[in-house]
Each structure stands twice: as structure tokens, then as C-alpha cells.
PDB file of N, CA and C in Angstrom:
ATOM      1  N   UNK A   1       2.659  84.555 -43.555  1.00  0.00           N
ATOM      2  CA  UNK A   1       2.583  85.444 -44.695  1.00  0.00           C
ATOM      3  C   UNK A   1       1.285  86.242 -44.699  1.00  0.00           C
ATOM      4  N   UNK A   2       0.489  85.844 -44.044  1.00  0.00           N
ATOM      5  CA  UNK A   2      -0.976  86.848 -43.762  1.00  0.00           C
ATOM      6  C   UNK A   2      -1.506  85.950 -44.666  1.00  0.00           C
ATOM      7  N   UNK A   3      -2.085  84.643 -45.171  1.00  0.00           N
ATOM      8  CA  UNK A   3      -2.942  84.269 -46.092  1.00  0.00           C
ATOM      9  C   UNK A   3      -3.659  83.184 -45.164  1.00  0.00           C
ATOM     10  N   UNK A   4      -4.626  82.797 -45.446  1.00  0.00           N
ATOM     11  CA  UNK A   4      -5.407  81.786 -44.797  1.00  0.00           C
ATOM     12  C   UNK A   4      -4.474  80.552 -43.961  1.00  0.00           C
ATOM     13  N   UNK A   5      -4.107  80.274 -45.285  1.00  0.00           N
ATOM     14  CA  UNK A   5      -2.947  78.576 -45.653  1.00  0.00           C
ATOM     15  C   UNK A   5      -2.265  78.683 -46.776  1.00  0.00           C
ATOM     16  N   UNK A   6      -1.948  77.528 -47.034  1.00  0.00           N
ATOM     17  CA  UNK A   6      -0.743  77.315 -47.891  1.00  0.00           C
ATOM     18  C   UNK A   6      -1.916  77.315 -49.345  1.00  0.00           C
ATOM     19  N   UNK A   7      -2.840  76.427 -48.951  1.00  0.00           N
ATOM     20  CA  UNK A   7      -3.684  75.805 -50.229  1.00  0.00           C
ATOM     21  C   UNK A   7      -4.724  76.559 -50.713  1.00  0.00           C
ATOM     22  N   UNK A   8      -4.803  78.180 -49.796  1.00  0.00           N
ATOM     23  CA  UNK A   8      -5.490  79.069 -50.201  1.00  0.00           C
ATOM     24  C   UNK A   8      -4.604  80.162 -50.857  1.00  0.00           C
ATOM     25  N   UNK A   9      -3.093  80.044 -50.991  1.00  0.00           N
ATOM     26  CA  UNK A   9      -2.617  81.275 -51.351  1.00  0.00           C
ATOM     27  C   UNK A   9      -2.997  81.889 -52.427  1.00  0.00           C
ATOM     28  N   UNK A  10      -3.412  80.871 -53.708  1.00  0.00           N
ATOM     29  CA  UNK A  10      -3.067  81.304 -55.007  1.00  0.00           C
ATOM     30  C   UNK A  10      -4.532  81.909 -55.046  1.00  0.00           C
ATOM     31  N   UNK A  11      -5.449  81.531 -54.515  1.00  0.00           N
ATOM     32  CA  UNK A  11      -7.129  81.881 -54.394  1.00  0.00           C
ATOM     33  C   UNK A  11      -7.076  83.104 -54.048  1.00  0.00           C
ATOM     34  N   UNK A  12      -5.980  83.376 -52.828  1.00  0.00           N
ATOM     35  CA  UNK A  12      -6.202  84.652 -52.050  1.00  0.00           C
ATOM     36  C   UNK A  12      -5.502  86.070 -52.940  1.00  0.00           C
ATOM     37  N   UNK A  13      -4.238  85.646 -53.085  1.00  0.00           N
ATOM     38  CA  UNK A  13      -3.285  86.291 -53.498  1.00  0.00           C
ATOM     39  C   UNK A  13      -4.141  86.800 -55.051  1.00  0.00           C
ATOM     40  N   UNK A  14      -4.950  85.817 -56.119  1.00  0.00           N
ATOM     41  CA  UNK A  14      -5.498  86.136 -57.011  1.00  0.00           C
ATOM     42  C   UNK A  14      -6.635  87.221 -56.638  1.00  0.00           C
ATOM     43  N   UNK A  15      -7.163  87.020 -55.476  1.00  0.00           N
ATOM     44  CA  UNK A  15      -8.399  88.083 -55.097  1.00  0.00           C
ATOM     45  C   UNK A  15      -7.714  89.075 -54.955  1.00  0.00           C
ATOM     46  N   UNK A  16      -6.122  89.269 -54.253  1.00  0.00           N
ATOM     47  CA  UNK A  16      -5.495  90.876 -54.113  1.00  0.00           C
ATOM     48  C   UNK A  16      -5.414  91.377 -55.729  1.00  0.00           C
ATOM     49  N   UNK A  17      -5.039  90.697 -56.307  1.00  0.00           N
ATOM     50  CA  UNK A  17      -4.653  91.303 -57.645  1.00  0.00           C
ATOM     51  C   UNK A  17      -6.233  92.318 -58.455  1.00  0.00           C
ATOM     52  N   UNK A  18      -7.288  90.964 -57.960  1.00  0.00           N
ATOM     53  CA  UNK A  18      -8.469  91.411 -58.703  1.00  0.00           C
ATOM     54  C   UNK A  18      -9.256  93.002 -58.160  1.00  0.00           C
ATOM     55  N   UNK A  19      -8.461  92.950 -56.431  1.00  0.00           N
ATOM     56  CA  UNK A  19      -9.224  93.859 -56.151  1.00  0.00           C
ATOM     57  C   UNK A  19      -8.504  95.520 -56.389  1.00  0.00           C
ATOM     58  N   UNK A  20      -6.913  95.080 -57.046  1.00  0.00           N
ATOM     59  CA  UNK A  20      -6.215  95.952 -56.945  1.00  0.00           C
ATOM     60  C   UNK A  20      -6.637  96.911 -58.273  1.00  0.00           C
ATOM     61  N   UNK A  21      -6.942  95.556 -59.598  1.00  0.00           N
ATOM     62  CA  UNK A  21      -7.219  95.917 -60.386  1.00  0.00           C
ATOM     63  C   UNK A  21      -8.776  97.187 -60.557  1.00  0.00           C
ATOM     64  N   UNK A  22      -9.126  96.677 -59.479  1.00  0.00           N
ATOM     65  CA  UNK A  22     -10.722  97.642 -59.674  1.00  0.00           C
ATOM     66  C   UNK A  22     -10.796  98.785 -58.949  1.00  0.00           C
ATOM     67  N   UNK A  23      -9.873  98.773 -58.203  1.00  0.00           N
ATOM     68  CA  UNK A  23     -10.053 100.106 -57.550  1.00  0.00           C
ATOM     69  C   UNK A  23      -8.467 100.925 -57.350  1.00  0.00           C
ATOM     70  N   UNK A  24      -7.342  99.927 -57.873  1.00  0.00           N
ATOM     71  CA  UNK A  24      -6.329 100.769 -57.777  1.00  0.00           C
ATOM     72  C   UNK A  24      -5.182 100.889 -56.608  1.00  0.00           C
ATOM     73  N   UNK A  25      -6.011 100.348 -55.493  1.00  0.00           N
ATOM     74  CA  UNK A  25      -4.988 100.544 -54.266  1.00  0.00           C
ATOM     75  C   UNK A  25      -5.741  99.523 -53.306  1.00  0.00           C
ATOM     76  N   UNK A  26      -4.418  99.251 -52.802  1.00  0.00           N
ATOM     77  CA  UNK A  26      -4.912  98.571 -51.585  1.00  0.00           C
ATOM     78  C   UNK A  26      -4.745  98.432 -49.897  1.00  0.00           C
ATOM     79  N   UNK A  27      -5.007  98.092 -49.107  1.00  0.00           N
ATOM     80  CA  UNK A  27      -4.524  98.254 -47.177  1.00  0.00           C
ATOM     81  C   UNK A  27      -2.577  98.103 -47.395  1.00  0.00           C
ATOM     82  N   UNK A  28      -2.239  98.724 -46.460  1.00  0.00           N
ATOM     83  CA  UNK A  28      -0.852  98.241 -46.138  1.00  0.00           C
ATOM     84  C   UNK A  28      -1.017  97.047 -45.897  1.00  0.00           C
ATOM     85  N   UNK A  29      -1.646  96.413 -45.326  1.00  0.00           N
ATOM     86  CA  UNK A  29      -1.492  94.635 -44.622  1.00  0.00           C
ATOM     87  C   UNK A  29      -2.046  94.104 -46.342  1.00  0.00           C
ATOM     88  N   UNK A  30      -2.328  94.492 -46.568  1.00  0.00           N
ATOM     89  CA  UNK A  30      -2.558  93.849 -48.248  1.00  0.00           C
ATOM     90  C   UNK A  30      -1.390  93.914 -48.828  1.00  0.00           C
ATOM     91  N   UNK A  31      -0.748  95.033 -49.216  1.00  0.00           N
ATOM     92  CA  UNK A  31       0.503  95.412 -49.765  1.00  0.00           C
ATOM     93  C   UNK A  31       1.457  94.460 -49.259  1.00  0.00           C
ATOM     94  N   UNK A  32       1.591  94.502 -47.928  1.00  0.00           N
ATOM     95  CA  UNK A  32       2.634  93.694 -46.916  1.00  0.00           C
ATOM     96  C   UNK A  32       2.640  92.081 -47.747  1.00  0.00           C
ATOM     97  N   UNK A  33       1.301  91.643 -47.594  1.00  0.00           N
ATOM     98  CA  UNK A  33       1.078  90.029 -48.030  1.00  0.00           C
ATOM     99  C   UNK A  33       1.578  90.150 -49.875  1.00  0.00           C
ATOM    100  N   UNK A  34       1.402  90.765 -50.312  1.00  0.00           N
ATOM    101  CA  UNK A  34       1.274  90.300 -51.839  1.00  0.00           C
ATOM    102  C   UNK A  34       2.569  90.534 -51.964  1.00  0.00           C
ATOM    103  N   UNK A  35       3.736  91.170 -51.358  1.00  0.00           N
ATOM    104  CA  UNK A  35       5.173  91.815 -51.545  1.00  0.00           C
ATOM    105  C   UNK A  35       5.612  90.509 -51.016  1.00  0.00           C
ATOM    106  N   UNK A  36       5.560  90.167 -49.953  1.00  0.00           N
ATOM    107  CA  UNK A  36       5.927  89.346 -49.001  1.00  0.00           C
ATOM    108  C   UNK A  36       5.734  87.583 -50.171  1.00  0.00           C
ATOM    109  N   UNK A  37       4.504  87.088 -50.713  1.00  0.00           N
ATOM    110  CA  UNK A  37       4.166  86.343 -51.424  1.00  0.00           C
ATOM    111  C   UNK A  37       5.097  86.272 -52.471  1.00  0.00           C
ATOM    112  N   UNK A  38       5.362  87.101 -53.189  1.00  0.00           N
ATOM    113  CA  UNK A  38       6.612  87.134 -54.394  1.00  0.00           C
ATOM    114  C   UNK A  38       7.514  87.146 -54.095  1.00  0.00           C
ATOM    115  N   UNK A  39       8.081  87.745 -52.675  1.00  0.00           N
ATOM    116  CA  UNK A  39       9.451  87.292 -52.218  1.00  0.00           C
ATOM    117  C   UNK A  39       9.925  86.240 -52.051  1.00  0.00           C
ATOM    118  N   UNK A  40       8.719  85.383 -51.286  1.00  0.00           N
ATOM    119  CA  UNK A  40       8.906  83.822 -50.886  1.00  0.00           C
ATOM    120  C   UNK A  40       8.970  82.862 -52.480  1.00  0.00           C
ATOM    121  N   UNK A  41       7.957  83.102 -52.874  1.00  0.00           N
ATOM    122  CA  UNK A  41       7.411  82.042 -54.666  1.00  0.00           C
ATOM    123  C   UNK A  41       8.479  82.507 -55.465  1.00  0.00           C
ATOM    124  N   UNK A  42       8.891  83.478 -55.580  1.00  0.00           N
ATOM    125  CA  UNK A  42      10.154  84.011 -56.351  1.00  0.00           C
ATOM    126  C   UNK A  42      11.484  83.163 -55.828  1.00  0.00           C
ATOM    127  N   UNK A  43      12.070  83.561 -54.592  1.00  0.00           N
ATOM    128  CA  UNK A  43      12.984  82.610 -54.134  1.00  0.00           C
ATOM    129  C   UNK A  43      12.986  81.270 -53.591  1.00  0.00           C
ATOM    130  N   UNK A  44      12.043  80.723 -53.130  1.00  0.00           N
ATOM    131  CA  UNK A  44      12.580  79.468 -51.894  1.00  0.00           C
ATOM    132  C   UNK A  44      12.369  78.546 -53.265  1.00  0.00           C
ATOM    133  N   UNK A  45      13.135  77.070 -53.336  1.00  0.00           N
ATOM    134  CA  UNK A  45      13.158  76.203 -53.477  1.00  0.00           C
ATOM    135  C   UNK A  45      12.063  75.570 -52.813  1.00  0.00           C
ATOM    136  N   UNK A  46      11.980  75.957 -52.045  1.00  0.00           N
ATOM    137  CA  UNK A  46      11.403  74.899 -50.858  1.00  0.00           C
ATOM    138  C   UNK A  46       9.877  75.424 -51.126  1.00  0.00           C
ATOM    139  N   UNK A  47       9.245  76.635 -50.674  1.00  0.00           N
ATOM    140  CA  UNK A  47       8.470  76.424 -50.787  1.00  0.00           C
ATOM    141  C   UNK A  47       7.268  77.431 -52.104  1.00  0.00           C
ATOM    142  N   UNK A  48       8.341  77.569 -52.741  1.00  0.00           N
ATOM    143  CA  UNK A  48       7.635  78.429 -53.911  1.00  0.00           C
ATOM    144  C   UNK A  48       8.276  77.832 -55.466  1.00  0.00           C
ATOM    145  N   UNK A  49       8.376  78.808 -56.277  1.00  0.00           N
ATOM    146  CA  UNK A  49       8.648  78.187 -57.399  1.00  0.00           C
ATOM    147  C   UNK A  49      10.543  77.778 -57.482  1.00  0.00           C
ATOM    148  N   UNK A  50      10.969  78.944 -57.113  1.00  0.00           N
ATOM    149  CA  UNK A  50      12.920  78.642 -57.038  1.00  0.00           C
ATOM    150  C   UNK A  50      12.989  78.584 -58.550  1.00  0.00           C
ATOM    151  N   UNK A  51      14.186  77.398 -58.444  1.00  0.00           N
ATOM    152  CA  UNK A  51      15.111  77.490 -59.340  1.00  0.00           C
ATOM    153  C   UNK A  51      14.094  77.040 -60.689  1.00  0.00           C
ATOM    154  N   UNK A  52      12.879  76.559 -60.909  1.00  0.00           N
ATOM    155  CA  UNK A  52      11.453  76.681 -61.808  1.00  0.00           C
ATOM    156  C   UNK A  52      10.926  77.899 -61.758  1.00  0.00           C
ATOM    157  N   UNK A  53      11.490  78.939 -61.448  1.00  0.00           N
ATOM    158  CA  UNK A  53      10.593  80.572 -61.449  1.00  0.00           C
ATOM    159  C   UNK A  53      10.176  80.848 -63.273  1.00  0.00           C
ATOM    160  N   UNK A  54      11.332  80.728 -63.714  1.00  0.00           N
ATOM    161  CA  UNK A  54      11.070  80.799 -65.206  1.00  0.00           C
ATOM    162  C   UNK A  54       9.998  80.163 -66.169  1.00  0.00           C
ATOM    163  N   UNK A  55      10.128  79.006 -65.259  1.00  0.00           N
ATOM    164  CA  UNK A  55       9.024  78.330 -66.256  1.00  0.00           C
ATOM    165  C   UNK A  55       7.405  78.656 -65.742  1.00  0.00           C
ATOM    166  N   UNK A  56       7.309  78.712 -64.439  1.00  0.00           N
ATOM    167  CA  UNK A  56       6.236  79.273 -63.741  1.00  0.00           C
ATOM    168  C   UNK A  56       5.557  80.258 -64.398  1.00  0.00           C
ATOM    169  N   UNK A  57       6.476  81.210 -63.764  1.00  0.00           N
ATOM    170  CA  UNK A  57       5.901  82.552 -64.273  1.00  0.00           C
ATOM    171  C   UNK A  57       6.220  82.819 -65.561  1.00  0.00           C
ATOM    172  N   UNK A  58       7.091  82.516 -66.608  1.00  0.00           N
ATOM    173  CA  UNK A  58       6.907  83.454 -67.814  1.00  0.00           C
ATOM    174  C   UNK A  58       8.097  84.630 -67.785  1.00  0.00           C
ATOM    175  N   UNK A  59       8.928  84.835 -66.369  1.00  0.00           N
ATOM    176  CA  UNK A  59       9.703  85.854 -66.371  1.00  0.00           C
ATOM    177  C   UNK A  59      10.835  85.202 -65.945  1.00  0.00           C
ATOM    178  N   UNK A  60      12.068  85.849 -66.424  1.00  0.00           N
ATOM    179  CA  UNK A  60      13.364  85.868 -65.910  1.00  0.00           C
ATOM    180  C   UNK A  60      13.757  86.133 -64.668  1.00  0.00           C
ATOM    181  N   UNK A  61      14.807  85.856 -63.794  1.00  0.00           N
ATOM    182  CA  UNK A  61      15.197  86.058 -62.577  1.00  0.00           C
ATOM    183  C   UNK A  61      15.294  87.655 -62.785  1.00  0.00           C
ATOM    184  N   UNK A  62      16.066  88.250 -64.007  1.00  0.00           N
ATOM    185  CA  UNK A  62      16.536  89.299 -64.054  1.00  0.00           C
ATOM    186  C   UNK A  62      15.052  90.364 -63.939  1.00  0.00           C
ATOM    187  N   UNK A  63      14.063  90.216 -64.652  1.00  0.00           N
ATOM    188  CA  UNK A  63      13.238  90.622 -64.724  1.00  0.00           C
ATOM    189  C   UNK A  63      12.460  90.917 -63.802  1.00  0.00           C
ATOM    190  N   UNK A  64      12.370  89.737 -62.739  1.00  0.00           N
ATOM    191  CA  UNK A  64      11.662  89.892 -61.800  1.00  0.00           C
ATOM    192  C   UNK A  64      12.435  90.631 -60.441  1.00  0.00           C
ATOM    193  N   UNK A  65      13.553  90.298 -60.716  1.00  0.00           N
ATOM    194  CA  UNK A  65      14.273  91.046 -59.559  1.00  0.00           C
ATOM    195  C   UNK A  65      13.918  92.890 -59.712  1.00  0.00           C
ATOM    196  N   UNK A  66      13.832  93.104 -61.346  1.00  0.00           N
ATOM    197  CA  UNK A  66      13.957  94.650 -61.291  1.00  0.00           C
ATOM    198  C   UNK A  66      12.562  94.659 -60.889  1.00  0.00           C
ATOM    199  N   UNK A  67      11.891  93.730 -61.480  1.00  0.00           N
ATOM    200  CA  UNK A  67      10.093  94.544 -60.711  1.00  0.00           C
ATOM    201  C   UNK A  67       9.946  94.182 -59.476  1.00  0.00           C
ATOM    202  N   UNK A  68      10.666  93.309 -58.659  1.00  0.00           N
ATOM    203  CA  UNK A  68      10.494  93.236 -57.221  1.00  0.00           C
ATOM    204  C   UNK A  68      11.027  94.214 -56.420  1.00  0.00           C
ATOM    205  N   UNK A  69      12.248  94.890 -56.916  1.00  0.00           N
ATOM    206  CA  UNK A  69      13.074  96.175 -56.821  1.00  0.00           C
ATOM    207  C   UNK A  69      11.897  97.399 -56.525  1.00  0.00           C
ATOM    208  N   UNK A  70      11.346  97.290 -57.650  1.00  0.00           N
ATOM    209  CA  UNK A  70      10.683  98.741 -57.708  1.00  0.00           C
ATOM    210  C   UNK A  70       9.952  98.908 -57.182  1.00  0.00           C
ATOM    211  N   UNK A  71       9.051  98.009 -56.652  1.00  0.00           N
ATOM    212  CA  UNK A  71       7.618  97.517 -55.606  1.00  0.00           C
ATOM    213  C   UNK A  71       8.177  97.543 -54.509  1.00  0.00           C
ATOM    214  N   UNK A  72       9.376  97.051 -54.117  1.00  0.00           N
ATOM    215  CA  UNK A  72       9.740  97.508 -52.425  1.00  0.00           C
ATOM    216  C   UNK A  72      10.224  98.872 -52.530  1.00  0.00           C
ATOM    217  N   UNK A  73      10.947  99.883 -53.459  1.00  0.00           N
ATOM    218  CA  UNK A  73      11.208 101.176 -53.363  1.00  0.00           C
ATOM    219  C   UNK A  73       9.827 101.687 -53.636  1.00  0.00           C
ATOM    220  N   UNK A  74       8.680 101.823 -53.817  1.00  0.00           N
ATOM    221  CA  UNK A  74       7.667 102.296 -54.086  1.00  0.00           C
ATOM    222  C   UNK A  74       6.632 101.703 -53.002  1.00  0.00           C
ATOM    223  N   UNK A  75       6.602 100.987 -51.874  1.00  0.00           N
ATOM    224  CA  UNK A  75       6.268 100.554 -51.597  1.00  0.00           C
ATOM    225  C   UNK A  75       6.675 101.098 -49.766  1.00  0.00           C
ATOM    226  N   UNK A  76       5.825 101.022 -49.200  1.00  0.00           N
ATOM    227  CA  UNK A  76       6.972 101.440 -47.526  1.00  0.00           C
ATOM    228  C   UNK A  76       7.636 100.553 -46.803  1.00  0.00           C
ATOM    229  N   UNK A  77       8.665 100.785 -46.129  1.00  0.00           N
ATOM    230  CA  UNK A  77       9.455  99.971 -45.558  1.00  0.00           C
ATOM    231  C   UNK A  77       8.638  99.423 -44.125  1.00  0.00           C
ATOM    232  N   UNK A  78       8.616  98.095 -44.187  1.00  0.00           N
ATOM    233  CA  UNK A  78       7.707  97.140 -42.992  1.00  0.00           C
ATOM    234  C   UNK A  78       8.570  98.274 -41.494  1.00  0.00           C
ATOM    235  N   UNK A  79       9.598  98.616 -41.961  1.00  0.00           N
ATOM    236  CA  UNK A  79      10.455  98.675 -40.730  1.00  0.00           C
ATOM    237  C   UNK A  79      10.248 100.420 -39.930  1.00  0.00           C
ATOM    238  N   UNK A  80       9.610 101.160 -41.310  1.00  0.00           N
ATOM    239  CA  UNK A  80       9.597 102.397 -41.107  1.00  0.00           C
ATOM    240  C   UNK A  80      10.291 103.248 -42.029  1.00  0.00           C
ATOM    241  N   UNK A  81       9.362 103.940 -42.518  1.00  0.00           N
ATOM    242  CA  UNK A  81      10.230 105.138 -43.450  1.00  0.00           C
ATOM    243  C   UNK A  81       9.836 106.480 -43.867  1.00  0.00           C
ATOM    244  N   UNK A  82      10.221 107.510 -43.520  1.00  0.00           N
ATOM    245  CA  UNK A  82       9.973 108.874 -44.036  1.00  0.00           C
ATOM    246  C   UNK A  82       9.180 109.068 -45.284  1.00  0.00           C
ATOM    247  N   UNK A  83       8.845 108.236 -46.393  1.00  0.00           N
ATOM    248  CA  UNK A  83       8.703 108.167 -47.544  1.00  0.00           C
ATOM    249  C   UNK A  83       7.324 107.871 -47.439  1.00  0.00           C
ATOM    250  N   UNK A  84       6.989 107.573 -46.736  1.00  0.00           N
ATOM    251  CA  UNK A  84       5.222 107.104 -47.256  1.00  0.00           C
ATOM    252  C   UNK A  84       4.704 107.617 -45.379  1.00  0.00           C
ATOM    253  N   UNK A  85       3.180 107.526 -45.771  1.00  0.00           N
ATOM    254  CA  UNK A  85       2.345 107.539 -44.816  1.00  0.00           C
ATOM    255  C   UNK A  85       0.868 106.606 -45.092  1.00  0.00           C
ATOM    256  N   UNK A  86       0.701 106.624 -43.644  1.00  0.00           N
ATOM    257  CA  UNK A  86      -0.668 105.613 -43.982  1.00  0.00           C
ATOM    258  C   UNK A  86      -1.858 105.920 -43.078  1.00  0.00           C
ATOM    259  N   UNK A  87      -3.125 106.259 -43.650  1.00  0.00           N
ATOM    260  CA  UNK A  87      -3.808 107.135 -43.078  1.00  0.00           C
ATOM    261  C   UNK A  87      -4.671 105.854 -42.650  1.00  0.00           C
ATOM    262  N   UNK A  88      -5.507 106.714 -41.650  1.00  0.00           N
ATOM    263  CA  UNK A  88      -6.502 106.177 -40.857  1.00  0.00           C
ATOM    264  C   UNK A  88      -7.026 104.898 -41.624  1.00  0.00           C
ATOM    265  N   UNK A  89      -7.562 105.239 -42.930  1.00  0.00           N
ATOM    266  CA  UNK A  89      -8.116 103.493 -43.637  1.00  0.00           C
ATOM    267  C   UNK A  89      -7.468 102.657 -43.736  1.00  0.00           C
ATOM    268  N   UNK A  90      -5.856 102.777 -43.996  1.00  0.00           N
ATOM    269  CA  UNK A  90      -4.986 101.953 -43.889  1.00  0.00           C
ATOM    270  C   UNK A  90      -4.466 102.004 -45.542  1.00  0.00           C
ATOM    271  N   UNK A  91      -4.614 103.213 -45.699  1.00  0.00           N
ATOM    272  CA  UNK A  91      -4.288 103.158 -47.238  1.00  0.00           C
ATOM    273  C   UNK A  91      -2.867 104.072 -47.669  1.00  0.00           C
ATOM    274  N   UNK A  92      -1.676 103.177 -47.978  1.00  0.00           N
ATOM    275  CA  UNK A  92      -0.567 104.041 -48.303  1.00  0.00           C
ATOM    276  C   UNK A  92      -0.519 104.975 -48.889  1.00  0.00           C
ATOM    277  N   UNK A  93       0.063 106.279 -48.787  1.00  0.00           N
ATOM    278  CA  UNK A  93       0.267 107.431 -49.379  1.00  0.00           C
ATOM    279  C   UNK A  93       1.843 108.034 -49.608  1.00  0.00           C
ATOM    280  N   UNK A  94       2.428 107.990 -50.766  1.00  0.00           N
ATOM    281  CA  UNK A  94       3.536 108.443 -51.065  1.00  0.00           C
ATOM    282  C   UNK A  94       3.473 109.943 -50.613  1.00  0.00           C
ATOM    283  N   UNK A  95       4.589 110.117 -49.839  1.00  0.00           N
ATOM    284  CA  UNK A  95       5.118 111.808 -48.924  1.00  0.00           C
ATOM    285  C   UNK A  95       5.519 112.155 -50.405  1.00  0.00           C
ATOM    286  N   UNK A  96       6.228 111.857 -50.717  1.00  0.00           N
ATOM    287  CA  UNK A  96       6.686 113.006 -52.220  1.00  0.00           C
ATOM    288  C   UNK A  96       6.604 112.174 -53.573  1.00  0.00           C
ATOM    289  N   UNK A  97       5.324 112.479 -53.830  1.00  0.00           N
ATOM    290  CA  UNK A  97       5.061 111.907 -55.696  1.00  0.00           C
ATOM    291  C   UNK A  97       6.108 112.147 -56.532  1.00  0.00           C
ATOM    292  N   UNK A  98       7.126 112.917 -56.057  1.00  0.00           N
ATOM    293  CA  UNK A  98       7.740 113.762 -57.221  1.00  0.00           C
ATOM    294  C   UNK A  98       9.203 112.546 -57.121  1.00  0.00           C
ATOM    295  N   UNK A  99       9.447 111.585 -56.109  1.00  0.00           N
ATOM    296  CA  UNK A  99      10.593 111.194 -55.736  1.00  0.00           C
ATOM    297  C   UNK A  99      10.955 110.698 -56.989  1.00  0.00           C
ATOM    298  N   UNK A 100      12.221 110.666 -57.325  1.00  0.00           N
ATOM    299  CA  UNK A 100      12.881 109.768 -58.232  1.00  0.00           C
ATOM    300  C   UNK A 100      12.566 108.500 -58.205  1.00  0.00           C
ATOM    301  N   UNK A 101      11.966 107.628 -59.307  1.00  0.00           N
ATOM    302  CA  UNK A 101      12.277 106.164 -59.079  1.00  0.00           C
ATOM    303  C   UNK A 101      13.707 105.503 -60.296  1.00  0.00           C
ATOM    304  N   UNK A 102      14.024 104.529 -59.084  1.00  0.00           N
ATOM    305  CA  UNK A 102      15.541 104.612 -59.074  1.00  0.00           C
ATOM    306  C   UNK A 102      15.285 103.101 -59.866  1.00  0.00           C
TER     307      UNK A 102
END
């Protein structure tokens, strides 16, 4: 998942948030880990919260699915996509601000 370990995630994953908060944006390989982190803690049984997501976090499956939704459409595709670019610092840039979010 790009984090140290297992027993550093919540340490690490809390430093992405803090640093997102202060300046607003962050590396694609940052983006990648913190998307990637809620995918896993959101779904696995096994090794995140699962079928306890609710009580964890405070949010609904439904809820979180639409904000996990919108963070991978706003977000660039690991695989490649017309929609974003990422410049030399490593900092994502939406190709068209104007796109619909869906």
C-alpha cells in the first residue's frame, strides 16, 4: 500500500491528511496511498474495518461509497487517463476544471 507497515498506517495515513490540510494538495504517490488505504479499511474484513465500517468511522456504507466514488473520478486513473496530468513535482493537475462531476 506504500506505508511503512501495518502498525504505522494510521500514524502515516494521519500525516497525509495533516499535510493535505496545510497546503491543499498532495504527490500522486500520496494520492495513490491514501485512495488505496480507504479502499482496503473500507472493504476487507480481513484486514481493515469491513463489516464494523460503521461503527469505525461514523459513516454509512452508502456514504462512503459516494465519497469514495468521487475521489477516484476526481482523482487519476493508476492505469492512465486523458483527464489529469502530473507535472514534474509530482503534483496532479486536472486537464479540464470545467469537467462535470458525476
Amino acid at each position: 500500500m506504500g506505508f511503512s507497515d501495518a502498525a504505522r498506517l494510521s500514524t502515516e495515513a494521519s500525516a497525509l491528511w495533516q499535510q493535505f490540510e496545510r497546503t491543499g494538495s498532495l504527490t500522486v504517490e500520496d494520492w495513490r496511498r491514501a485512495l488505496l488505504a480507504v479502499e482496503i479499511v473500507f472493504v476487507s474484513d480481513v484486514v481493515g474495518s469491513g463489516l464494523d465500517w460503521r461503527f469505525t468511522s461514523g459513516f454509512s456504507d452508502a456514504q462512503t461509497i459516494e465519497i469514495v466514488r468521487r475521489l477516484q473520478r476526481k482523482l487519476p486513473r493508476w492505469r492512465g487517463s486523458a483527464q489529469f496530468t502530473q507535472g514534474d513535482d509530482g503534483q496532479v493537475s486536472i486537464l479540464d476544471p470545467h469537467r462535470p462531476h458525476l
